[in-house]
N, C-alpha and C. Protein backbone atom coordinates (compact mmCIF):
# COMPACT_ATOMS: atom_id res chain seq x y z
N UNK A 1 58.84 173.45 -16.57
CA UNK A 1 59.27 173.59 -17.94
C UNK A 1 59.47 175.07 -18.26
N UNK A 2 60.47 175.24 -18.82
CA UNK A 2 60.93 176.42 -19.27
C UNK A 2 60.32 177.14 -20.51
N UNK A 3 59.64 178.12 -20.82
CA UNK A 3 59.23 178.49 -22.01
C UNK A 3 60.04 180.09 -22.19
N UNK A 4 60.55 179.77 -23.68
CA UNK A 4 61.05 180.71 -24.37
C UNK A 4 60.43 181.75 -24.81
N UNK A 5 60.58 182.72 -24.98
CA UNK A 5 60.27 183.75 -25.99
C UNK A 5 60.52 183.64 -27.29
N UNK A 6 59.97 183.67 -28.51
CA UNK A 6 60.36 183.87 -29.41
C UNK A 6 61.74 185.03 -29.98
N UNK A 7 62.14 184.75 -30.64
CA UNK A 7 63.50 186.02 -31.38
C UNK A 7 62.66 187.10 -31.57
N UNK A 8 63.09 188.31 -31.34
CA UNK A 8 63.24 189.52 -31.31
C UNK A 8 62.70 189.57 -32.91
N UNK A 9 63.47 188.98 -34.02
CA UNK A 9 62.74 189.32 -35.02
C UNK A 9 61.56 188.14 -35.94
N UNK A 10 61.22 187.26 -34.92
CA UNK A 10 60.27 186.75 -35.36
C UNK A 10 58.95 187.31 -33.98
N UNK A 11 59.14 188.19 -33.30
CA UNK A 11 58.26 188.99 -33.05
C UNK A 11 57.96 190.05 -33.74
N UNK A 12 58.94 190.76 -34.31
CA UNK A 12 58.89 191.54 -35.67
C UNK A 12 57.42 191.04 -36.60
N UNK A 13 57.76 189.65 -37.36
CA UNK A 13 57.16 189.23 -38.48
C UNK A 13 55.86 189.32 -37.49
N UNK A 14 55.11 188.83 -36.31
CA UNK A 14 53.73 188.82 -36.19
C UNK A 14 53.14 190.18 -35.82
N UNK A 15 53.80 191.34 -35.71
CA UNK A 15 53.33 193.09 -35.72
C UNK A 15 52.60 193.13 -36.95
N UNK A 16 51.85 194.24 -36.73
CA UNK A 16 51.05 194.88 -38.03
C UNK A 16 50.79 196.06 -37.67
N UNK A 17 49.97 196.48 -36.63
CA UNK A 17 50.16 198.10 -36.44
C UNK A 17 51.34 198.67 -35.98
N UNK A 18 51.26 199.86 -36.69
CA UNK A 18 52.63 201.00 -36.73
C UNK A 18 52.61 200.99 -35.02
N UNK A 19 51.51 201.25 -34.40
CA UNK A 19 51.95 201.02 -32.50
C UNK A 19 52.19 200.21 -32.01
N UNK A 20 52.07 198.90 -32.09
CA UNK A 20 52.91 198.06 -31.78
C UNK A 20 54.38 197.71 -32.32
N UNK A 21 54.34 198.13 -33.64
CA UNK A 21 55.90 198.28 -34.46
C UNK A 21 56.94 199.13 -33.20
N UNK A 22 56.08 200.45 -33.11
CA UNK A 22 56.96 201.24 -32.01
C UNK A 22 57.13 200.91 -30.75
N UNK A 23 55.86 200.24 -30.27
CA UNK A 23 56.11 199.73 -28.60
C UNK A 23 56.88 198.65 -28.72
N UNK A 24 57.11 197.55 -30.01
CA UNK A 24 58.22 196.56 -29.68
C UNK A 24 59.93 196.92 -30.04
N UNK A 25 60.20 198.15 -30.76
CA UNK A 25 60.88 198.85 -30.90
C UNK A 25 61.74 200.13 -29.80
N UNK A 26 60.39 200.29 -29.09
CA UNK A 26 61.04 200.90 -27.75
C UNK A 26 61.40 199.62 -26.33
N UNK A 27 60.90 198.51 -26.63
CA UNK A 27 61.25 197.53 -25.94
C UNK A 27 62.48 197.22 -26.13
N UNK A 28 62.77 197.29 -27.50
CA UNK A 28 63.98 196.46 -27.89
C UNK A 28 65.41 197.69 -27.40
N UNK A 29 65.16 199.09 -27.61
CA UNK A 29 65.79 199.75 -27.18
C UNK A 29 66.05 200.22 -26.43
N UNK A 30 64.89 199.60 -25.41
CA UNK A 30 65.28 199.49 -23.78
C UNK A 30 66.11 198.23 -23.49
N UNK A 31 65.94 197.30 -23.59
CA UNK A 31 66.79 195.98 -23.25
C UNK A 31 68.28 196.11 -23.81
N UNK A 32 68.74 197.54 -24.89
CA UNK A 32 70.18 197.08 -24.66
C UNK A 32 70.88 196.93 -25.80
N UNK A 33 72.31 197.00 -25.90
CA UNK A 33 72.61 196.51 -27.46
C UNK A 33 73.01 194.97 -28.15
N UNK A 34 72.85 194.57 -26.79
CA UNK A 34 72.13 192.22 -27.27
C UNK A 34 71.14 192.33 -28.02
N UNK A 35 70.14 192.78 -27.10
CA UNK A 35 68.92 192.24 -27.70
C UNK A 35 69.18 193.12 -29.13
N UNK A 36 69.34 194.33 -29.27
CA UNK A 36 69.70 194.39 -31.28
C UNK A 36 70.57 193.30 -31.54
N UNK A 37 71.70 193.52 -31.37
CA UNK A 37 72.33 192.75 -31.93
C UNK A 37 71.61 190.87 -32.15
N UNK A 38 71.35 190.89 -31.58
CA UNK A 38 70.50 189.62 -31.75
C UNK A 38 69.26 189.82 -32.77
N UNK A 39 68.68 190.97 -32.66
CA UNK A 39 67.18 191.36 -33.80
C UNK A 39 68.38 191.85 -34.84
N UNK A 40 69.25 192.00 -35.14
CA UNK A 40 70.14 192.30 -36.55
C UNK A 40 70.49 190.66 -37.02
N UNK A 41 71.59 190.05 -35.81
CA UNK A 41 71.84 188.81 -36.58
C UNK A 41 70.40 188.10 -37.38
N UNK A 42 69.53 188.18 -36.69
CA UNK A 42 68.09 187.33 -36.94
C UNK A 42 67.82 187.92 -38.48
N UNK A 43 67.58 188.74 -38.54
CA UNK A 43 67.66 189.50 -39.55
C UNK A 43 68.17 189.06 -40.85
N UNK A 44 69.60 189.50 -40.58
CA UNK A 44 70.48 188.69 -41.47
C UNK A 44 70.76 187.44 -41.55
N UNK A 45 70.48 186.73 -40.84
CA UNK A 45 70.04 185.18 -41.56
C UNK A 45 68.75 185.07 -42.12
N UNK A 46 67.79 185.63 -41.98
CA UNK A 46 66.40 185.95 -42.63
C UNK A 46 67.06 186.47 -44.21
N UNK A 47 67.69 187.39 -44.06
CA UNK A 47 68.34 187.98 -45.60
C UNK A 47 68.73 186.68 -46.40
N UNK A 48 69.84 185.84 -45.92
CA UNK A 48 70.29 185.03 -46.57
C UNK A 48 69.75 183.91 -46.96
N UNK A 49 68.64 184.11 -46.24
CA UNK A 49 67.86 182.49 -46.79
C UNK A 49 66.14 183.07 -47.83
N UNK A 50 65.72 183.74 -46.86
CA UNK A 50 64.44 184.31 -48.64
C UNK A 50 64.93 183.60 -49.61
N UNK A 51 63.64 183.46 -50.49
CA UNK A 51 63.84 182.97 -51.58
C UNK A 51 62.58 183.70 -52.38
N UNK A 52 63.02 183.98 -53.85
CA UNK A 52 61.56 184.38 -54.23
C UNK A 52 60.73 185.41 -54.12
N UNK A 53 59.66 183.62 -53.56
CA UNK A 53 57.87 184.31 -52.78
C UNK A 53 58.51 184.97 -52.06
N UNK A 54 58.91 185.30 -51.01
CA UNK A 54 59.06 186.17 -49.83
C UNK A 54 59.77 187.43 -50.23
N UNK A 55 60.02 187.88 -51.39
CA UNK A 55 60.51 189.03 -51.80
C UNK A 55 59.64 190.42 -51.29
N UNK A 56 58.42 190.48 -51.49
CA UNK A 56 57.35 191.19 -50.55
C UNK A 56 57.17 190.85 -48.90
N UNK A 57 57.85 190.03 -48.41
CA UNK A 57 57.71 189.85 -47.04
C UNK A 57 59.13 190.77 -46.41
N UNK A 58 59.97 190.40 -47.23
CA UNK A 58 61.19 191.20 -47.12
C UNK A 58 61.52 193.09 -47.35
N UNK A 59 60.46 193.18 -48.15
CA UNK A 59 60.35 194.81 -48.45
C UNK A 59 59.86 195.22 -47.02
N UNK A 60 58.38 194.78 -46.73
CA UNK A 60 57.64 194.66 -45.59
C UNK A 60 58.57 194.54 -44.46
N UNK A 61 59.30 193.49 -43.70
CA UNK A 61 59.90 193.53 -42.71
C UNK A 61 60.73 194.76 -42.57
N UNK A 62 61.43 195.06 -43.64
CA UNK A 62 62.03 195.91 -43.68
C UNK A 62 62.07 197.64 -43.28
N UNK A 63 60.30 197.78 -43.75
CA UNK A 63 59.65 199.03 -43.32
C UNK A 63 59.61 198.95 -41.91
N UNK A 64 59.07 197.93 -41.29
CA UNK A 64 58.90 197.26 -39.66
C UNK A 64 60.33 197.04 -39.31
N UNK A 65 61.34 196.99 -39.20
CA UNK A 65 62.25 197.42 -38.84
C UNK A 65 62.45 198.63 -38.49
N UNK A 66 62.72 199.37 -40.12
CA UNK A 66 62.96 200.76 -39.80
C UNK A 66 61.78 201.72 -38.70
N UNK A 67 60.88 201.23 -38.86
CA UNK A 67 59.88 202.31 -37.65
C UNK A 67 60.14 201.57 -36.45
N UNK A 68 60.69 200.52 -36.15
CA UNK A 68 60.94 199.90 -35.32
C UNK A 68 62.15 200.62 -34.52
N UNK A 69 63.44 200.71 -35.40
CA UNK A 69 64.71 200.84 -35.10
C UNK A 69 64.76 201.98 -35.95
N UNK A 70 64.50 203.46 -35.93
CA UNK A 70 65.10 204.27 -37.10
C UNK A 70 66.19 204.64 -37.06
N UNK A 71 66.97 204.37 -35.80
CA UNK A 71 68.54 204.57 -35.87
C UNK A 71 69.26 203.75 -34.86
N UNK A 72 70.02 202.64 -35.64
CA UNK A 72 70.15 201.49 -34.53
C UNK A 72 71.91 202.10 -34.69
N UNK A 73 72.23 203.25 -35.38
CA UNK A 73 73.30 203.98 -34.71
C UNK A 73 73.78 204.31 -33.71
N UNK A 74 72.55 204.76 -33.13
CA UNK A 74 72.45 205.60 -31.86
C UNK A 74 72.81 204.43 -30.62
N UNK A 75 72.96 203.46 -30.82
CA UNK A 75 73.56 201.98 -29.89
C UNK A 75 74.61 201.58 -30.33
N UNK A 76 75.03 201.63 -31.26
CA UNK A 76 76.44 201.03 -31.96
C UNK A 76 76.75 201.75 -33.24
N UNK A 77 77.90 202.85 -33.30
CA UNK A 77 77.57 203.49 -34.66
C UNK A 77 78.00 202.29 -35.70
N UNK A 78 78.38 201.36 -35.35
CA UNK A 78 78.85 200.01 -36.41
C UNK A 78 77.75 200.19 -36.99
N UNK A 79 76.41 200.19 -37.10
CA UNK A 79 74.97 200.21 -37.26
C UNK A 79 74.77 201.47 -38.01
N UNK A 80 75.46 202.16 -37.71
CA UNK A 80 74.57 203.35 -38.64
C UNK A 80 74.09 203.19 -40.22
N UNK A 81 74.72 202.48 -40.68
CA UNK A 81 74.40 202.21 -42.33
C UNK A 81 73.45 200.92 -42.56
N UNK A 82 73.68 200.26 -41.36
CA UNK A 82 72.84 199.00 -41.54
C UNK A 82 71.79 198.57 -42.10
N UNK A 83 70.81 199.74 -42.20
CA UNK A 83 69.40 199.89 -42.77
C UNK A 83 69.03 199.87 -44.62
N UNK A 84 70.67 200.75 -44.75
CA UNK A 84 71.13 200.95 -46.37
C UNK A 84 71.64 199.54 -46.66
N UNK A 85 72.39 199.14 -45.81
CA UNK A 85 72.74 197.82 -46.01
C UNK A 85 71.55 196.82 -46.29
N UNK A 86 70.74 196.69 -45.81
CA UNK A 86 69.47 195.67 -45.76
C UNK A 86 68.96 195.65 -47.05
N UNK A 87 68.27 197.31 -47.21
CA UNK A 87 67.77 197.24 -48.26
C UNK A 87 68.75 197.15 -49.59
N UNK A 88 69.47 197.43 -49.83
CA UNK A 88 70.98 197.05 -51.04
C UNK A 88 70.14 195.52 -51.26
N UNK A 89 70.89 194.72 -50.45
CA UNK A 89 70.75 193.09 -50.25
C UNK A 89 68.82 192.69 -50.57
N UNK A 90 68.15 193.18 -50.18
CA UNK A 90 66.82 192.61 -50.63
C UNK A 90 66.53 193.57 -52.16
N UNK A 91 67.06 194.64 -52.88
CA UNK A 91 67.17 195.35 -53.91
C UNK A 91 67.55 194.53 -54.82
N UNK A 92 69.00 194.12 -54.44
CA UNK A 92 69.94 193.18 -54.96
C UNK A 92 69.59 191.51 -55.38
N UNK A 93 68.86 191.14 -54.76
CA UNK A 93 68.63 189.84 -54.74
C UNK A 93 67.32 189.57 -55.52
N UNK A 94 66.33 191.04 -55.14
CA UNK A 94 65.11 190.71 -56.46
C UNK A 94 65.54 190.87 -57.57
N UNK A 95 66.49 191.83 -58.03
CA UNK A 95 67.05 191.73 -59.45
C UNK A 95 67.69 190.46 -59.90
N UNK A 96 68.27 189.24 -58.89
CA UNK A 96 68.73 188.13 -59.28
C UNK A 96 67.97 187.45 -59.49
N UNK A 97 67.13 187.28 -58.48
CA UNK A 97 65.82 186.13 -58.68
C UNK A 97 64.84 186.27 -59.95
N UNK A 98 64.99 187.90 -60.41
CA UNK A 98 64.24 188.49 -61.50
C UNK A 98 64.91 187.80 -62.68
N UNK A 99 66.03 187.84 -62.78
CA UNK A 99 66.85 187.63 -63.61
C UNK A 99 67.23 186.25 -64.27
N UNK A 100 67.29 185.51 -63.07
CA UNK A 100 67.59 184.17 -63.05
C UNK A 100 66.73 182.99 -62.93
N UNK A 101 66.00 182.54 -64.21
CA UNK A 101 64.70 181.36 -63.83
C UNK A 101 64.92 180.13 -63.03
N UNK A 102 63.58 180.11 -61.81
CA UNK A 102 63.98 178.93 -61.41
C UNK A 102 65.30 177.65 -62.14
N UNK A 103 64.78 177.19 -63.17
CA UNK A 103 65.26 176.09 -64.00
C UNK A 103 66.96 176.07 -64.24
N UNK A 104 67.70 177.24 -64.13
CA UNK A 104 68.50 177.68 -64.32
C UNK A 104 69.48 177.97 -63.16
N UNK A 105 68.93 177.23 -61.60
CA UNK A 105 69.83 177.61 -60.95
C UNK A 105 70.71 176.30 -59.77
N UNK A 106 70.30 175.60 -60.48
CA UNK A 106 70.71 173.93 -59.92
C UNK A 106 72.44 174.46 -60.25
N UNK A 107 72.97 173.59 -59.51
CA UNK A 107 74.49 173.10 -60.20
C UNK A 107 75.12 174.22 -59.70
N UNK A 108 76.64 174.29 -59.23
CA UNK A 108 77.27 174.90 -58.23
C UNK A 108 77.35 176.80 -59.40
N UNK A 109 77.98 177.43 -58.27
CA UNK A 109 77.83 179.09 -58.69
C UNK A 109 79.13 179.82 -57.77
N UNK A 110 79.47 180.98 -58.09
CA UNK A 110 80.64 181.00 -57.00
C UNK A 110 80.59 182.98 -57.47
N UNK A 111 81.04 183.59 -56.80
CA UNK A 111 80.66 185.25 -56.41
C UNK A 111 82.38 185.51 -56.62
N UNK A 112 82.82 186.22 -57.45
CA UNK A 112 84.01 187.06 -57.79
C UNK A 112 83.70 188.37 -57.68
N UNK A 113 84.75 189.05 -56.74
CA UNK A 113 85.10 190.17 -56.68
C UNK A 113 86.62 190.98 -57.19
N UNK A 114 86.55 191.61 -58.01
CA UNK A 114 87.75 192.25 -58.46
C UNK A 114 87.39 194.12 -58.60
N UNK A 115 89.19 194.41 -58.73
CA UNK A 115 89.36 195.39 -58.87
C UNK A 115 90.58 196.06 -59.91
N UNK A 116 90.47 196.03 -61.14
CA UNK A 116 91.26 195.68 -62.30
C UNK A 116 91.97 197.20 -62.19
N UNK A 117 92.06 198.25 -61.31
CA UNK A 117 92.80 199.09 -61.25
C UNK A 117 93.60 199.13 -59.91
N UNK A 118 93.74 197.67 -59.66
CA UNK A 118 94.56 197.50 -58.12
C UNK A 118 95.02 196.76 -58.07
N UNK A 119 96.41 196.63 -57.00
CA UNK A 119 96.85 195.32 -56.77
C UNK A 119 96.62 194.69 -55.88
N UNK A 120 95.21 194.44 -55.64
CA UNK A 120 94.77 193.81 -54.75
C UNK A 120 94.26 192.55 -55.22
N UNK A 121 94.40 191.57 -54.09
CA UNK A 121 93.87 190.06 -55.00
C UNK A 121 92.78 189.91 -55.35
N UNK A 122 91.89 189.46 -56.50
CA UNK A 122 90.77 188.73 -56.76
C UNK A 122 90.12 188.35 -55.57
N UNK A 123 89.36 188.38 -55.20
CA UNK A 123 88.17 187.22 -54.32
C UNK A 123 87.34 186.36 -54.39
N UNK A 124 87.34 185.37 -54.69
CA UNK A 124 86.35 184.53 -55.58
C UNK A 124 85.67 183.25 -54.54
N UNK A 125 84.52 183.49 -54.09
CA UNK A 125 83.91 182.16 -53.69
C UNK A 125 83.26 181.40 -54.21
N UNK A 126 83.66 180.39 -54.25
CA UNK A 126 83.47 179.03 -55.33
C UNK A 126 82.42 178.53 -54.24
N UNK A 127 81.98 177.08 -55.30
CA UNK A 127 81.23 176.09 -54.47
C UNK A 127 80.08 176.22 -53.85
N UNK A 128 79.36 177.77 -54.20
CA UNK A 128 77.71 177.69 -53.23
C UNK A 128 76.84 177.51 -54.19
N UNK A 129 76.25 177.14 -53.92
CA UNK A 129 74.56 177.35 -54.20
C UNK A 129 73.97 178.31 -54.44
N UNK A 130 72.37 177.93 -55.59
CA UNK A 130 72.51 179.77 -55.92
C UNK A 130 71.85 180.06 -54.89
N UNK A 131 71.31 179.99 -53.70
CA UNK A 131 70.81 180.44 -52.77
C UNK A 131 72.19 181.74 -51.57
N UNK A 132 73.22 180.71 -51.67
CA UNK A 132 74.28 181.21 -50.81
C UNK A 132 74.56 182.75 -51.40
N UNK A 133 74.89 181.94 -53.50
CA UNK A 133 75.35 182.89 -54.10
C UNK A 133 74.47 184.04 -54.17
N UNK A 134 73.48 184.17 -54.07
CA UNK A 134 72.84 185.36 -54.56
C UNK A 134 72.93 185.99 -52.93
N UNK A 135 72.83 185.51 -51.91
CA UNK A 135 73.19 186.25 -50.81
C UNK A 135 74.57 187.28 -50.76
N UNK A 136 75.39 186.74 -51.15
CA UNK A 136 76.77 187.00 -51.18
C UNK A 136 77.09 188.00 -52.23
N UNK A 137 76.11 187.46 -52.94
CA UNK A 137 76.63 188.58 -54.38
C UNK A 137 75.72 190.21 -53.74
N UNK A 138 74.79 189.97 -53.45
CA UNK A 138 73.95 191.61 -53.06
C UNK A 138 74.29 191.46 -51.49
N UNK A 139 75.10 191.01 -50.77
CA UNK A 139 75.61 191.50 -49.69
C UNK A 139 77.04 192.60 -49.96
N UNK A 140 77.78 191.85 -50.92
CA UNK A 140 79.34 192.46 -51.61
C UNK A 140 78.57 193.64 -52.68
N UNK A 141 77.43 193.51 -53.15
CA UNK A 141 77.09 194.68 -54.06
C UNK A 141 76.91 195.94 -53.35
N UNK A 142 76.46 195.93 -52.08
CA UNK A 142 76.16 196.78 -51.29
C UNK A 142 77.44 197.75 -51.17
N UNK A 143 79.15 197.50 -51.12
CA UNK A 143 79.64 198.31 -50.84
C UNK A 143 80.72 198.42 -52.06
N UNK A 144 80.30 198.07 -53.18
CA UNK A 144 81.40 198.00 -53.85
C UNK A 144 82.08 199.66 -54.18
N UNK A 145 82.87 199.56 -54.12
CA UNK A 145 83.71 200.87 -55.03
C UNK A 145 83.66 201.23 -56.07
N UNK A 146 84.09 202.34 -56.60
CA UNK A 146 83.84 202.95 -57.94
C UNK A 146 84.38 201.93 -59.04
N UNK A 147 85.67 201.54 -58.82
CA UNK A 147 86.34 200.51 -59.85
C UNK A 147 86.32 199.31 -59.97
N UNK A 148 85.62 198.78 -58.85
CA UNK A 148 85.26 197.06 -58.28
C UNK A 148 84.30 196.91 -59.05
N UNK A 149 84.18 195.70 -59.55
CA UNK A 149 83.42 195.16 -60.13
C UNK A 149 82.70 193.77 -59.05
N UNK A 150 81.79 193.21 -59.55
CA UNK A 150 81.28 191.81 -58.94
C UNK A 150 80.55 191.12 -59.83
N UNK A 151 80.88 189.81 -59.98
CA UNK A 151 80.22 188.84 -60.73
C UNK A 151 79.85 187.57 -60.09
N UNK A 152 78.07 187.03 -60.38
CA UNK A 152 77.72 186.35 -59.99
C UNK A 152 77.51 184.97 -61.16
N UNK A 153 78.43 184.04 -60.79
CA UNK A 153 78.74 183.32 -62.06
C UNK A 153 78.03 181.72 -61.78
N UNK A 154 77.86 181.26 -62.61
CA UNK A 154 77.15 179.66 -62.62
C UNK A 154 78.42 178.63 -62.95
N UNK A 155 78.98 177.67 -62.63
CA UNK A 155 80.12 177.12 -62.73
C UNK A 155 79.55 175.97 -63.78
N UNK A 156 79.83 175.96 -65.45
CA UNK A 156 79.40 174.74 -66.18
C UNK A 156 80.73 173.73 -65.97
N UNK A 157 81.72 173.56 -65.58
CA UNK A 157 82.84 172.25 -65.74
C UNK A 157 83.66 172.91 -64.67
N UNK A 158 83.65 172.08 -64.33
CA UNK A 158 84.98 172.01 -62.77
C UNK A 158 85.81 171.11 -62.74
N UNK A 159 87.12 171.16 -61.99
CA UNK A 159 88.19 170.48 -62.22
C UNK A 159 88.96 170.92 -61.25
N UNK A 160 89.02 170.19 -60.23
CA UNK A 160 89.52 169.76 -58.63
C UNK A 160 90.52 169.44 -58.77
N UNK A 161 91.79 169.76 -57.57
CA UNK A 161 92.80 168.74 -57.79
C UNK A 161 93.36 169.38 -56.46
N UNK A 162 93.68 168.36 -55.84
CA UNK A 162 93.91 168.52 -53.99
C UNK A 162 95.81 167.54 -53.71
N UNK A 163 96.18 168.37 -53.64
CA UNK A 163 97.56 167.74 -52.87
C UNK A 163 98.59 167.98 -54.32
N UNK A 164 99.46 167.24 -54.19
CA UNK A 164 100.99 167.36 -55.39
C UNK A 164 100.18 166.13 -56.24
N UNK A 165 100.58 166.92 -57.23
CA UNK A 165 101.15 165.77 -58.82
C UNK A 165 102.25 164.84 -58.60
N UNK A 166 101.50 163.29 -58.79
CA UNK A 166 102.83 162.17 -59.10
C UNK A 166 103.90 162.80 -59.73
N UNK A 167 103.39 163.17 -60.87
CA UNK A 167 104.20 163.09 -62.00
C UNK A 167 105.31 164.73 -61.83
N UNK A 168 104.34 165.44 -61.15
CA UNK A 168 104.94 166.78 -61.43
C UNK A 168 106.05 167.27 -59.70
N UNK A 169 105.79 168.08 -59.54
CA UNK A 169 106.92 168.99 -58.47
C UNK A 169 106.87 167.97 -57.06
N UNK A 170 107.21 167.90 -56.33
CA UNK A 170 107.70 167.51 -55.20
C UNK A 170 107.46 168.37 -53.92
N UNK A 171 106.58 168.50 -52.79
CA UNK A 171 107.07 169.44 -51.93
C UNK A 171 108.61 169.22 -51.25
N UNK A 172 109.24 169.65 -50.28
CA UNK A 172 110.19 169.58 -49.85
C UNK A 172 110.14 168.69 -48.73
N UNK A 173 110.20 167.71 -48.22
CA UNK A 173 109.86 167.23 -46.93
C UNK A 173 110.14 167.85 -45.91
N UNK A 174 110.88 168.61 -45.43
CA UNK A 174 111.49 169.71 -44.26
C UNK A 174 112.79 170.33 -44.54
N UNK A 175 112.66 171.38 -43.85
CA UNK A 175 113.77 171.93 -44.56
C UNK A 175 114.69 172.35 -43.26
């Protein structure tokens, strides 16, 4: 029988001393830029799912990262901001959860991005959950621009409509 290792960053979560933070940190930066990339993706699905309680588990991992990885640049400069990135998104998301009472977050939500001094299109994702949404919204808060705006909205009435109107236009059948 084959036994696994646990993920890279659920070896993270069972560290507690700063020397082992660094000896699993110089491990990880010996094995390569997989094994990060794999302790980042882990990561960031850890980001997107917290809820809450774990708002202090998330500050925490986060410190254990960084003494872990203080420059996961130095392997991929794609990475160099990554760390600013993290914390944005767990910054971002306690102000939502702060904001937003349990009771208040049932029923669909959807993340708009605009830029009312451009002609660039709207972005709007409809249809998540506020779990998705609040991911999405302090993931996009993280880089917005001076003139971009972002709104994290609760959807009260929706109104679907998939394919042509009987009554109305016609597509062309081929042309």
């Amino acid at each position: 029988m084959q036994v696994t290792n646990p993920s890279y960053f659920e070896q993270l979560k069972g560290l507690k001393s700063e020397a082992d933070i660094e000896a699993f940190g110089n491990t990880l930066k010996a094995e390569g830029f997989t094994a990060l990339r794999h302790f980042l993706d882990d990561f960031r699905q850890y980001l997107r799912e917290y809820e809450d309680p774990s708002c202090g588990e998330a500050d925490e991992l986060m410190e254990r990262a960084q003494l872990a990885v203080p420059e996961p640049g130095r392997t991929s400069p794609s990475w160099s901001y990554i760390w600013q990135e993290y914390k944005g998104i767990i910054r971002t998301k306690r102000h939502v959860f702060e904001s937003i009472p349990q009771e208040q977050r049932g029923g669909e939500w959807q993340v708009l991005l605009d830029n009312p001094f451009s002609n660039q299109n709207i972005a709007v994702y409809p249809g998540l959950a506020f779990i998705d949404a609040a991911y999405m919204f302090a993931y996009f808060r993280t880089e917005l621009m001076n003139n971009e705006y972002i709104r994290l909205q609760k959807i009260a009435t929706v109104m679907t409509f998939q394919g042509v109107d009987e009554d109305g236009l016609q597509p062309i059948a081929s042309l």
